[in-house]
Protein backbone atom coordinates (compact mmCIF):
# COMPACT_ATOMS: atom_id res chain seq x y z
CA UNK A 1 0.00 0.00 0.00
CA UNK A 2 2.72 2.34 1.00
CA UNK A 3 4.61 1.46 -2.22
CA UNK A 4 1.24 2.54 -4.45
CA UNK A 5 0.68 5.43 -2.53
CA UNK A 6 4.82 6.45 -3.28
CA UNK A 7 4.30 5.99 -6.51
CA UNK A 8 0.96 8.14 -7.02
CA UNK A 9 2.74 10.86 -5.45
CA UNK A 10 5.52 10.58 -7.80
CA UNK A 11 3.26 10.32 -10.94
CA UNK A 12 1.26 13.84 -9.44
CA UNK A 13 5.08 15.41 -8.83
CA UNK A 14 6.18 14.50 -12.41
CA UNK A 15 2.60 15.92 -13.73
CA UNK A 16 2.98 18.67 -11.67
CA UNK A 17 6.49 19.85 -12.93
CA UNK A 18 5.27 19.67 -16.30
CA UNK A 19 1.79 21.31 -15.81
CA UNK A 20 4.43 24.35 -13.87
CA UNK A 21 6.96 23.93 -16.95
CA UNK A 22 4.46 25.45 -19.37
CA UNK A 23 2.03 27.43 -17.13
CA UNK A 24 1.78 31.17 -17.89
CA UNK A 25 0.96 34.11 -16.32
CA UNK A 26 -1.68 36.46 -18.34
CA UNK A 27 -1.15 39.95 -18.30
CA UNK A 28 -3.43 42.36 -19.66
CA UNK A 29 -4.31 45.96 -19.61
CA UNK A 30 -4.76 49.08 -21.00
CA UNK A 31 -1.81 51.84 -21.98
CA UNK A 32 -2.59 55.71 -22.19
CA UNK A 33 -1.33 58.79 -22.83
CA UNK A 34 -0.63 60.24 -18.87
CA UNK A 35 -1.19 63.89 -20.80
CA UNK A 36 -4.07 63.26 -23.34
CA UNK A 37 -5.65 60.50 -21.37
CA UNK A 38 -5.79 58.73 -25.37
CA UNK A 39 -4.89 55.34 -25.91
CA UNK A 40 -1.31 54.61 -27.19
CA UNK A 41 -1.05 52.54 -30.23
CA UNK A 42 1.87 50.10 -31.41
CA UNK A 43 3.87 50.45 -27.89
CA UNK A 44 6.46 47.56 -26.94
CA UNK A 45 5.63 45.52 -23.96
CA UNK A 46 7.85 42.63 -23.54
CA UNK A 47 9.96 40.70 -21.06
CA UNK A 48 13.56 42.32 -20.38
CA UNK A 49 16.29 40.45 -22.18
CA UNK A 50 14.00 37.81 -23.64
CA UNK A 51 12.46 38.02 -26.81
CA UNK A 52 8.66 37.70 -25.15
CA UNK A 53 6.12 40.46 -26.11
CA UNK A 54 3.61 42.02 -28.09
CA UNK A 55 2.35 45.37 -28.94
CA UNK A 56 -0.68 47.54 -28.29
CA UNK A 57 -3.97 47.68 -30.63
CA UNK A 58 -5.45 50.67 -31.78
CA UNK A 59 -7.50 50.85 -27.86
CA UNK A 60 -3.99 50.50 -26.22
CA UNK A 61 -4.81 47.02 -25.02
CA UNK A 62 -2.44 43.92 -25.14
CA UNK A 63 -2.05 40.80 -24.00
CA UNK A 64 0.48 39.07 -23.28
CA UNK A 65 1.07 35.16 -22.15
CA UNK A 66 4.62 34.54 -19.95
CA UNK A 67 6.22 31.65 -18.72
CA UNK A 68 5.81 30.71 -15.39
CA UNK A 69 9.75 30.78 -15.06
CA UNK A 70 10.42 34.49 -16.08
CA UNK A 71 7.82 35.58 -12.92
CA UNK A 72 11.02 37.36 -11.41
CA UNK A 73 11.95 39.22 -14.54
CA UNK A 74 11.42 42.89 -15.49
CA UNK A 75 8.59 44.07 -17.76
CA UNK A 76 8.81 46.68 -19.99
CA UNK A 77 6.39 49.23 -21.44
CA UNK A 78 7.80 51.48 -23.77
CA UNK A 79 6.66 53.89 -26.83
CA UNK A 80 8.41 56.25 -28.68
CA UNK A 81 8.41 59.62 -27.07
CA UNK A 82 7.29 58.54 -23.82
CA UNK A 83 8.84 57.58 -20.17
CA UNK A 84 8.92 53.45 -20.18
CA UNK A 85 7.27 51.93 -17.30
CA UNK A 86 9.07 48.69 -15.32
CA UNK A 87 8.00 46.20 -12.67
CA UNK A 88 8.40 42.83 -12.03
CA UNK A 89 6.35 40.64 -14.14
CA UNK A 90 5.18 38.83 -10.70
CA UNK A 91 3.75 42.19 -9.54
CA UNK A 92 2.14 43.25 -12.58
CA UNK A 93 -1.28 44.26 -12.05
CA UNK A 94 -3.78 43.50 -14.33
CA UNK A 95 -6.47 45.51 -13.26
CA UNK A 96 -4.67 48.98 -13.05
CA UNK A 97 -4.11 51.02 -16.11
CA UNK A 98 -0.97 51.85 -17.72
CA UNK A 99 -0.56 55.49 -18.04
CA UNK A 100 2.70 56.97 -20.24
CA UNK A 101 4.36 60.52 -19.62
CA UNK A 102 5.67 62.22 -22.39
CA UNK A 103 9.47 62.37 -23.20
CA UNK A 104 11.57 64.07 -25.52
CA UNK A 105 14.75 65.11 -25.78
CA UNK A 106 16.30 68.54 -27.27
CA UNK A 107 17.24 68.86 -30.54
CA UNK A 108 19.28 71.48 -29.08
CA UNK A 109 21.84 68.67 -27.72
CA UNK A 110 23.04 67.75 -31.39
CA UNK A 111 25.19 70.62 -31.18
CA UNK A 112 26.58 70.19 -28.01
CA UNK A 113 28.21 66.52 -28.93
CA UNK A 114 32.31 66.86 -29.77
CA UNK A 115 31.94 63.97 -32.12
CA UNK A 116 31.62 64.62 -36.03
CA UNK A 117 28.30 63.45 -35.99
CA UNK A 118 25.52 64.02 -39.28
CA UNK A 119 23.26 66.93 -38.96
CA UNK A 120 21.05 66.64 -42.05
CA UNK A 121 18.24 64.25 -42.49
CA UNK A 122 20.18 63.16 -45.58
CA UNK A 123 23.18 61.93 -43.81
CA UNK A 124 21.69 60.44 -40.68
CA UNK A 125 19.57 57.99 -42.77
CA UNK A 126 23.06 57.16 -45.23
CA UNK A 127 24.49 56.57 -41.93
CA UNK A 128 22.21 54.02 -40.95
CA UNK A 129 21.75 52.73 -44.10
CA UNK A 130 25.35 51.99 -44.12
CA UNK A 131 25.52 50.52 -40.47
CA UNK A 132 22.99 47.57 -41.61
CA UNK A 133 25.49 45.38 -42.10
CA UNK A 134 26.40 45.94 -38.82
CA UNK A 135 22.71 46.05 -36.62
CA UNK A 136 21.04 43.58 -38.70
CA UNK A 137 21.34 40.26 -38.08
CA UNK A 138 24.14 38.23 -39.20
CA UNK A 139 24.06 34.82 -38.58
CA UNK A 140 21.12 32.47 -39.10
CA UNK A 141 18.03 32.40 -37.00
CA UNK A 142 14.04 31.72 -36.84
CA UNK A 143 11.47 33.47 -35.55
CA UNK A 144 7.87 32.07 -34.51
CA UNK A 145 4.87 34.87 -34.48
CA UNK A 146 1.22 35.44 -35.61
CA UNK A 147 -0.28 36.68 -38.45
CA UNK A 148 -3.77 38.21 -38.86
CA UNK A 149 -4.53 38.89 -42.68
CA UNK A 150 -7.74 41.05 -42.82
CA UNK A 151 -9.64 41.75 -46.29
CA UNK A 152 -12.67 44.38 -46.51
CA UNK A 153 -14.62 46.57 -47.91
CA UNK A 154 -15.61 50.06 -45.85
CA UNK A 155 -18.17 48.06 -43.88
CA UNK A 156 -17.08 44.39 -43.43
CA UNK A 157 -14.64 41.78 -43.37
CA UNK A 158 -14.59 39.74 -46.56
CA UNK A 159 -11.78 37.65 -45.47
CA UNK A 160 -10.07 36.47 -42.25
CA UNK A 161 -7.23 34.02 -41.87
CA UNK A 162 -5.02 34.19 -38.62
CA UNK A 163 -2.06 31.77 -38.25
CA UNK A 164 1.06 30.78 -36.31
CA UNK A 165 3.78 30.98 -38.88
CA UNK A 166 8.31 30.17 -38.26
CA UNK A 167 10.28 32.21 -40.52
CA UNK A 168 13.82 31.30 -41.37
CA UNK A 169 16.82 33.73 -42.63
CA UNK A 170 20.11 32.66 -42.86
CA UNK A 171 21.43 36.69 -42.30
CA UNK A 172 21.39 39.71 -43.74
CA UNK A 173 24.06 39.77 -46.43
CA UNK A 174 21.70 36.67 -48.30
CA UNK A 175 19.41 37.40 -50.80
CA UNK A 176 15.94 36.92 -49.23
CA UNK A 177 14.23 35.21 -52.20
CA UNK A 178 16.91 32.15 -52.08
CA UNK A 179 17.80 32.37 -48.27
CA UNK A 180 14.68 33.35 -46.67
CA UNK A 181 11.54 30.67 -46.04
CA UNK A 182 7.99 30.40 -44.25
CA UNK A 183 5.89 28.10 -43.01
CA UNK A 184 2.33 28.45 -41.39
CA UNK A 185 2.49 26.12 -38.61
CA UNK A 186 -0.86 26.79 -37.43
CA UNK A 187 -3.98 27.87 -38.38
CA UNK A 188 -6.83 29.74 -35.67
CA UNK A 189 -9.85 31.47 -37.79
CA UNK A 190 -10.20 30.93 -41.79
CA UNK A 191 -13.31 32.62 -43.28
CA UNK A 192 -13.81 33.72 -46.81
CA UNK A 193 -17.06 35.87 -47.79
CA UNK A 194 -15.51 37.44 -50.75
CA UNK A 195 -17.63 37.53 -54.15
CA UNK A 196 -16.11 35.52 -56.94
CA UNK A 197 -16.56 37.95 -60.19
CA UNK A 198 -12.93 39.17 -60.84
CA UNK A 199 -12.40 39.20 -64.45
CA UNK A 200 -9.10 41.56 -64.07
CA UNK A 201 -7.82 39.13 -61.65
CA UNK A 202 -8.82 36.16 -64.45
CA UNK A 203 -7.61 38.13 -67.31
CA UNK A 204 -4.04 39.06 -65.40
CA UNK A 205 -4.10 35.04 -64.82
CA UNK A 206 -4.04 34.26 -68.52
CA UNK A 207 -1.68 36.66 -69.38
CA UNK A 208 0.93 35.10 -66.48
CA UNK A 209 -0.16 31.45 -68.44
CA UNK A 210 0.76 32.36 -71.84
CA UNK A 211 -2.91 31.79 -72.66
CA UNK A 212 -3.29 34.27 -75.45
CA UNK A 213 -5.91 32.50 -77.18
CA UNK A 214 -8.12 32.63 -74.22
CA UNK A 215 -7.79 36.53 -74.26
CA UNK A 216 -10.49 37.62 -77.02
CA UNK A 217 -13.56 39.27 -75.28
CA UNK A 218 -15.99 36.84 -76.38
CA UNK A 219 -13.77 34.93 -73.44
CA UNK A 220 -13.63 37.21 -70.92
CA UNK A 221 -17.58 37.17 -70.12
CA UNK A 222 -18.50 36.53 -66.87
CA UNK A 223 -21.35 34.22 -68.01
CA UNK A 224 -18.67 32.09 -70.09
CA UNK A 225 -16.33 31.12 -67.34
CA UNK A 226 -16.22 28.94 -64.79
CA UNK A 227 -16.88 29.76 -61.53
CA UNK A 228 -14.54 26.76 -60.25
CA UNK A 229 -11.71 28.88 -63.02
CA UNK A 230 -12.48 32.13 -61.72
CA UNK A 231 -11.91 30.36 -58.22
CA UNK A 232 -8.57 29.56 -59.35
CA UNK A 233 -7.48 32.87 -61.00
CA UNK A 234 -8.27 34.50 -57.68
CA UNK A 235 -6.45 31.95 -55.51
CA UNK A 236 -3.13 32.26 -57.88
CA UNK A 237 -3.63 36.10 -57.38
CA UNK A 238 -3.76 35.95 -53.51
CA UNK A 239 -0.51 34.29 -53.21
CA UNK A 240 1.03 36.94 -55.77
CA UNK A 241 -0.01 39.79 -54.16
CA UNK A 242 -0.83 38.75 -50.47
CA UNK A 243 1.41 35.97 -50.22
CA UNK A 244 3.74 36.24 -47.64
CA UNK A 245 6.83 35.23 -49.74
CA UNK A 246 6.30 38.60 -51.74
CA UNK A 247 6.27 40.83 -48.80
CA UNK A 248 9.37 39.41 -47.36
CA UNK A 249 10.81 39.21 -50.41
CA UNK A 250 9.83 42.80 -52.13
CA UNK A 251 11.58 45.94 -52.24
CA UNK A 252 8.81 46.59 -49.72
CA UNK A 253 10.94 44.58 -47.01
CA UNK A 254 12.64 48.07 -47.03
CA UNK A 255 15.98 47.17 -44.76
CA UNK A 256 16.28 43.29 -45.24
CA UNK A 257 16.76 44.18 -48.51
CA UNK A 258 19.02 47.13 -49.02
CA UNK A 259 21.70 45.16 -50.64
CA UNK A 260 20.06 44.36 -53.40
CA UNK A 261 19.87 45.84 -56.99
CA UNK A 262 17.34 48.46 -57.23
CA UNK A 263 16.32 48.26 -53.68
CA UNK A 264 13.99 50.97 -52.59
CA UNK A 265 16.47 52.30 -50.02
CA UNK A 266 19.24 51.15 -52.03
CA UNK A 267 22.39 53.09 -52.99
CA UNK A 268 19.95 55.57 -55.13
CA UNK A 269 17.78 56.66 -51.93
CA UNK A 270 18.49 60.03 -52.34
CA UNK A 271 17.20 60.02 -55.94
CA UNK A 272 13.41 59.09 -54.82
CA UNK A 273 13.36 60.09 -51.05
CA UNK A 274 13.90 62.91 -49.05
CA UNK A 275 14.79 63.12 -45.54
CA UNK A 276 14.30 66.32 -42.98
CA UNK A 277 15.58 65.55 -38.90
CA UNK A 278 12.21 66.98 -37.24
CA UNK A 279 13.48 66.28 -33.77
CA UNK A 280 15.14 63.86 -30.66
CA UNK A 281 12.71 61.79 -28.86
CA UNK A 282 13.31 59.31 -26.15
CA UNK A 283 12.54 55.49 -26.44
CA UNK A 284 13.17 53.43 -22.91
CA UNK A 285 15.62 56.02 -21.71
CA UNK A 286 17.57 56.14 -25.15
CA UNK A 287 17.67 59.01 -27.29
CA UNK A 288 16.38 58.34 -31.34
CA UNK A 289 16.08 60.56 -34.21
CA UNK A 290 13.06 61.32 -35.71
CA UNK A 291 13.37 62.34 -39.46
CA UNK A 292 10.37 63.22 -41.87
CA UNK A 293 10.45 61.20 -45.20
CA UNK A 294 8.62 63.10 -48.19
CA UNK A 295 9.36 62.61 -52.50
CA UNK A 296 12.78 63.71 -54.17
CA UNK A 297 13.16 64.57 -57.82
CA UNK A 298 12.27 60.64 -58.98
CA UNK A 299 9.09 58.88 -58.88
CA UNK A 300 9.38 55.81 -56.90
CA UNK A 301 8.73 51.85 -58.45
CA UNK A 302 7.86 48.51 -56.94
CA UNK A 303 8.64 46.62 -59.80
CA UNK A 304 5.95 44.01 -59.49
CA UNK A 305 5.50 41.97 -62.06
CA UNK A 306 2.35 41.95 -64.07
CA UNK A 307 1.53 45.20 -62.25
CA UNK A 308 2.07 48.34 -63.06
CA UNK A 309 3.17 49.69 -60.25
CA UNK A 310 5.21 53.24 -60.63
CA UNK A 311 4.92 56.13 -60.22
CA UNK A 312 4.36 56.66 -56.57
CA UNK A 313 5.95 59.31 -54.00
CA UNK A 314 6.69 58.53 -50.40
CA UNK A 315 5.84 60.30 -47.23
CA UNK A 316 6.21 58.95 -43.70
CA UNK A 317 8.27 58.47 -40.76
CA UNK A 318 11.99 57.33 -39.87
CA UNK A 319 13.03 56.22 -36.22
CA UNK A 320 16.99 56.13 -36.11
CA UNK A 321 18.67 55.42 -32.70
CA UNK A 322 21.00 58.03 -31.82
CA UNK A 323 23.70 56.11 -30.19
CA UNK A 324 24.40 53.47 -32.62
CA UNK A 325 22.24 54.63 -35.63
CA UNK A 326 19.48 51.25 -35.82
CA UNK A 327 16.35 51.79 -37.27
CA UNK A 328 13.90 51.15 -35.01
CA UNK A 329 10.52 51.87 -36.54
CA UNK A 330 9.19 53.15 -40.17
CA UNK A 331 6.05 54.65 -40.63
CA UNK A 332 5.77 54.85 -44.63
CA UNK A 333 3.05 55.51 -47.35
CA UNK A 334 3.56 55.41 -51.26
CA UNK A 335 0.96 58.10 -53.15
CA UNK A 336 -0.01 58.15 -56.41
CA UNK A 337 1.49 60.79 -57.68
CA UNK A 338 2.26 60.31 -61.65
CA UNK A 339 -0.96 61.14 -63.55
CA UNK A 340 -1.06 57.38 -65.13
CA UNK A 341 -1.15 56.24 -61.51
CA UNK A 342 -3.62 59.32 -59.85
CA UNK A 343 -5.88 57.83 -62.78
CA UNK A 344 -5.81 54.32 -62.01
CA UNK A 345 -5.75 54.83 -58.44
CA UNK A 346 -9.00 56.42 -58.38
CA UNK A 347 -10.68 54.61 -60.80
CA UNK A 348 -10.19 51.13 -59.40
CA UNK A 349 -9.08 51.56 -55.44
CA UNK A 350 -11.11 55.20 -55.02
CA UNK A 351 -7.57 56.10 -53.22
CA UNK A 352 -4.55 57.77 -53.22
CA UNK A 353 -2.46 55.80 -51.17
CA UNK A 354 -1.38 52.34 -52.87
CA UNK A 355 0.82 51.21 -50.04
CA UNK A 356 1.06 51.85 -46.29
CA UNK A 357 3.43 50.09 -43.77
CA UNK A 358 4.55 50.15 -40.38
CA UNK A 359 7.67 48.21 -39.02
CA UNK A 360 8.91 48.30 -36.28
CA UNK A 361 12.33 46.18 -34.61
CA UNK A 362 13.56 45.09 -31.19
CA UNK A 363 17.11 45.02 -29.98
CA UNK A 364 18.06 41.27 -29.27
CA UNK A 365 22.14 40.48 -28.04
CA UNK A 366 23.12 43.56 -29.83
CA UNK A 367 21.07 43.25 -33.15
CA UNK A 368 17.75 44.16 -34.55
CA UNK A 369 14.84 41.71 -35.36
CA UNK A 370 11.89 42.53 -36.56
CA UNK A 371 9.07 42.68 -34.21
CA UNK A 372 5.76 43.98 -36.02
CA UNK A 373 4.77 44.71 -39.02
CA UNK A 374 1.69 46.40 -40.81
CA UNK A 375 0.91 46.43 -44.34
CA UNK A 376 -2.45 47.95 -46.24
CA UNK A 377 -3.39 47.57 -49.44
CA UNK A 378 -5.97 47.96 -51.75
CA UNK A 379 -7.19 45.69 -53.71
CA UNK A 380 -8.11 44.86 -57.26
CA UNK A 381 -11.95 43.62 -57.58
CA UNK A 382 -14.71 43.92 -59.98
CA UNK A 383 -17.83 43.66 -58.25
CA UNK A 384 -20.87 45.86 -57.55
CA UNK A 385 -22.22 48.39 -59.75
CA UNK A 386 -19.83 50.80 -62.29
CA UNK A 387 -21.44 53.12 -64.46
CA UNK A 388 -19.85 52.45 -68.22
CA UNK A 389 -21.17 56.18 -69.54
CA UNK A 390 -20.46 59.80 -68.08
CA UNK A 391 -23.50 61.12 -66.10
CA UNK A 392 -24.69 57.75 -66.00
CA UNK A 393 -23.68 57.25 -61.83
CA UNK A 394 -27.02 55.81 -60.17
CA UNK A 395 -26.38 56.72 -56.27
CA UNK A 396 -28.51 54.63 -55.22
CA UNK A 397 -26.21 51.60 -56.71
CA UNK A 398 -22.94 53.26 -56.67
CA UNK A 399 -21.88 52.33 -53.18
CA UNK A 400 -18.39 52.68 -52.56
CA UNK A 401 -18.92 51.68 -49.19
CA UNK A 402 -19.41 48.51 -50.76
CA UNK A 403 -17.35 48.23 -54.15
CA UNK A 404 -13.32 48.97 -52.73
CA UNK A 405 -11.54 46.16 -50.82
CA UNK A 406 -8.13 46.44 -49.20
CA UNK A 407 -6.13 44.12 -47.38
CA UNK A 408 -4.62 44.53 -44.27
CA UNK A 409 -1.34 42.26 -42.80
CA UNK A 410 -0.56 42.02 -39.53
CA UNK A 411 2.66 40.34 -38.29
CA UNK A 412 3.94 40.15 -34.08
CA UNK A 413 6.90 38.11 -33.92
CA UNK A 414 7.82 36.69 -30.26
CA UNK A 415 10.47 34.31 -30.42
CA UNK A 416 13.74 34.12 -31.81
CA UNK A 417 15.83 31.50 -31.90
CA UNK A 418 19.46 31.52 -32.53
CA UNK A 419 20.69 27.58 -31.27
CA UNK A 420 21.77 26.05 -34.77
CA UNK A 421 20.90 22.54 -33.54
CA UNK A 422 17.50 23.75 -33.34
CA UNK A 423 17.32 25.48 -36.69
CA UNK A 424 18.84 22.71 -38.49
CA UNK A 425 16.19 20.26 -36.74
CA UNK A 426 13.35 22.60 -38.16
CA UNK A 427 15.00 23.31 -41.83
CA UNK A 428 14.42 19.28 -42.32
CA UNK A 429 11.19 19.63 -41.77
CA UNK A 430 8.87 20.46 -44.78
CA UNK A 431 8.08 24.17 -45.14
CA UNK A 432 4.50 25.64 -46.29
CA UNK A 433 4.25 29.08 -47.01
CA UNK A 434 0.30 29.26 -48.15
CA UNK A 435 -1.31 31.25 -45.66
CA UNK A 436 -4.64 30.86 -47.33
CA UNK A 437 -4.64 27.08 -47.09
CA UNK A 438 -7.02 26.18 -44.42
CA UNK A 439 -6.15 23.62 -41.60
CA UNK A 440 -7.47 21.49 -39.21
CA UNK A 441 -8.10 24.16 -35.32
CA UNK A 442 -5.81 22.76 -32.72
CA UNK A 443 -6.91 24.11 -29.38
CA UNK A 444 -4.33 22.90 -27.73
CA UNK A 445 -1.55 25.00 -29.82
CA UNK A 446 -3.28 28.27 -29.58
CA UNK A 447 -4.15 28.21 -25.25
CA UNK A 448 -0.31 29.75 -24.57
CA UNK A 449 0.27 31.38 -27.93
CA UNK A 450 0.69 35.14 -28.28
CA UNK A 451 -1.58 37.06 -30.44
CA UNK A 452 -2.09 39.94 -31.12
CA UNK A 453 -5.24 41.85 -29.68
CA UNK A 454 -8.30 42.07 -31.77
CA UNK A 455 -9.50 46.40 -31.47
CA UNK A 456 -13.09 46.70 -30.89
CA UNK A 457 -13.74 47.23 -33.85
CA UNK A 458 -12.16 44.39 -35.43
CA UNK A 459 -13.85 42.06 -32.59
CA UNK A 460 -17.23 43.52 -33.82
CA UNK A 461 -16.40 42.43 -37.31
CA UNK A 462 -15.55 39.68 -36.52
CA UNK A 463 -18.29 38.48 -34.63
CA UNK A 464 -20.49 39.28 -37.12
CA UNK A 465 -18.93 37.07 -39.29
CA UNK A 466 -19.43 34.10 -36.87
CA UNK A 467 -23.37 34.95 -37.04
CA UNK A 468 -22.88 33.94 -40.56
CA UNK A 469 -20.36 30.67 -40.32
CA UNK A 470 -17.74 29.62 -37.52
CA UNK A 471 -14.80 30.62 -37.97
CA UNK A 472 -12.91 28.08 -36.05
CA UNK A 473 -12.00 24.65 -37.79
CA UNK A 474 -11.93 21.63 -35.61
């Protein structure tokens, strides 16, 4: 009896160390501006010397799931231009709101530095530019994070998908496109509502297949195709344009790629960009640069193929730390600004603004990962009503609201790994990049797995979706 009872304790010990190995603590709140009382967007709260966190939503809320076993390490809240706020992660309190005071340094104390340091815009960003090599990563590594990929019109989601996806680069100096892979390990919510009537999708699909013959109007009817082909056309288009291979691959991965030809910060900046130091601000107690980025004397080019897309000018943000000259967040938008793209951009997205991102990086043993990332779109559809004569506009039918889709990406990574034991182990495993491939719900995977906070908006949205069909697949 004694023997059974020893060894029932033992089996609850043994559960009990693993149940304690992967508990987590929840922590959740609210973040505000001590000053304006508004919420703060995009600010950094993660575990101190780890590479645990997330960001804020559009409300200012987070959460944020921690091992059990970093209880006695220091959190950190920090945005741009504001005071960061510490404590223990044992003592942080869920139910008290986190309120941000404003800091910023002088722009004043440039001057007052004996170093030769850059003083233009200009030669700040070359600087950093050319210290990429050295702040970016250099050796291989993976990161695991969470992707929410959002596509709507002005009222509704069309489209869901969020997914647990690994991303692999072997380092900086590589060329993405040969050295750079994704999988989607996991799959949480996978709803499509979209309408299937894109014949500019379908006829952009038969150009890419040499299908020439296919390309005569009497062809390109909506009542003479296939809905199963149309189907098709759109899902090839998706993983062009959406696909997570072409952001990471793109000129639009701005700093991963500015060693390649043509890149869009590449050795010809200057020629497309301009950039004007607007002040110092303070980021967790360190000092950054923040520099206004508006057109130069060139019009700027993606280079996509099959889409004509030139003839943009850029405006935005750069966030350069001071002391060692890393990037640490873009704000950036690409406008229409050529008359052949003002025209198309109206007529089939009703906007100006073709291309809007937001990255931001974290500082991990000295070099900077990438920690968020937001890109918007719009996208190319041809559904609801268009009038085909001047003066012929019915208002009634005309809903914008309705016609004009764009797509939304959202990216939080949380873990990097640098052991090469464990990279290796995952490299032999096959690799999936398709985000829009759906797969089976696992539960299990997603109970301890950081996400990023729905806003309240987005969690209205998307409950009306689930009056319409679950969006979870068991």
């Amino acid at each position: 009896m004694k023997v059974n009872y020893i060894k029932h304790l033992l089996t609850l010990s043994i559960c009990f160390f693993c149940f304690s190995a992967f508990a987590q603590k929840e922590l959740k709140n609210k973040i505000s501006d001590f000053g304006t009382l508004m919420p703060i967007e995009s600010a950094s709260i993660y575990v101190q010397n780890t590479t645990i966190g997330t960001v804020s939503n559009a409300d200012g809320k987070f959460v944020l799931q921690v091992p059990t076993q970093f209880l006695n390490d220091t959190l950190v809240i920090s945005s741009i231009g504001f005071k960061s706020f510490k404590t223990p992660v044992s003592e942080f309190d869920n139910t008290q709101d986190i309120y941000l005071e404003e800091d910023i340094a002088s722009l004043d104390e440039i001057v007052l530095v004996a170093e030769s340091r850059p003083k233009t815009g200009n030669d700040i960003v070359s600087k950093a530019l050319e210290k990429l090599s050295v702040n970016m990563p250099e050796t291989p590594y993976l990161q695991k994070g969470f992707l929410r990929h959002k596509e709507r019109n002005r009222r509704e989601f069309k489209w869901l998908i969020e997914s647990a996806i690994t991303v692999y680069d072997s380092s900086y100096a590589s060329s993405a496109p040969t050295n750079l892979k994704i999988n989607v390990d996991q799959v949480r919510k996978s709803y499509d509502l979209r309408d299937v009537d894109s014949l500019l999708t379908y006829t952009a699909y038969l150009k890419e297949k040499a299908n020439k013959g296919n390309l005569h109007a009497r062809n390109l009817r909506r009542d003479t195709i296939k809905t199963s082909t149309l189907v098709k056309a759109i899902k090839w288009n998706d993983t062009r344009i959406n696909g997570l291979q072409n952001l990471f691959e793109s000129k639009l991965n701005v700093f991963r790629n500015a060693n390649t030809n043509r890149a869009l910060f590449g050795d010809d900046v200057l020629d497309t960009h301009q950039f004007r130091l607007d002040t110092i601000l303070v980021d967790n107690d360190r000092k950054l640069y923040k520099i206004e980025i508006s057109e130069s004397h060139k019009y700027i080019n993606l280079e996509t193929k099959g889409i004509y897309n030139d003839g943009y000018q850029a405006k935005g943000w750069l966030y350069i730390y001071y002391d060692n000259y890393a990037i640490k967040k873009l704000e950036y938008e690409l406008v229409a600004a050529s008359n052949a793209q003002k025209s198309r951009s109206k007529t089939l997205f009703d906007t100006q603004i073709n291309h809007k991102l937001i990255m931001t990086f974290r500082e991990y043993q000295d070099k900077m990962y990438l920690n968020y990332v937001y890109y918007e779109t719009p996208k190319l559809v041809n559904v609801g009503y268009k009038p085909t004569k001047p003066g012929e506009i019915n208002e009634a039918e005309a809903n914008t609201d309705e016609r004009f889709y764009y797509t939304v990406q959202e990216l939080l990574f949380t873990e990097i790994i640098l052991d090469s034991e464990k990279i290796d182990t995952v490299l032999q495993q096959p690799w999936d990049p398709d985000i829009f491939a759906v797969k089976p719900y696992n539960k299990e995977f997603w109970r301890n797995y950081n996400t990023l906070l729905e806003s309240e908006e987005d969690e209205k949205l998307i409950q009306d979706l689930t009056k319409r069909s679950s969006l979870y697949k068991d």
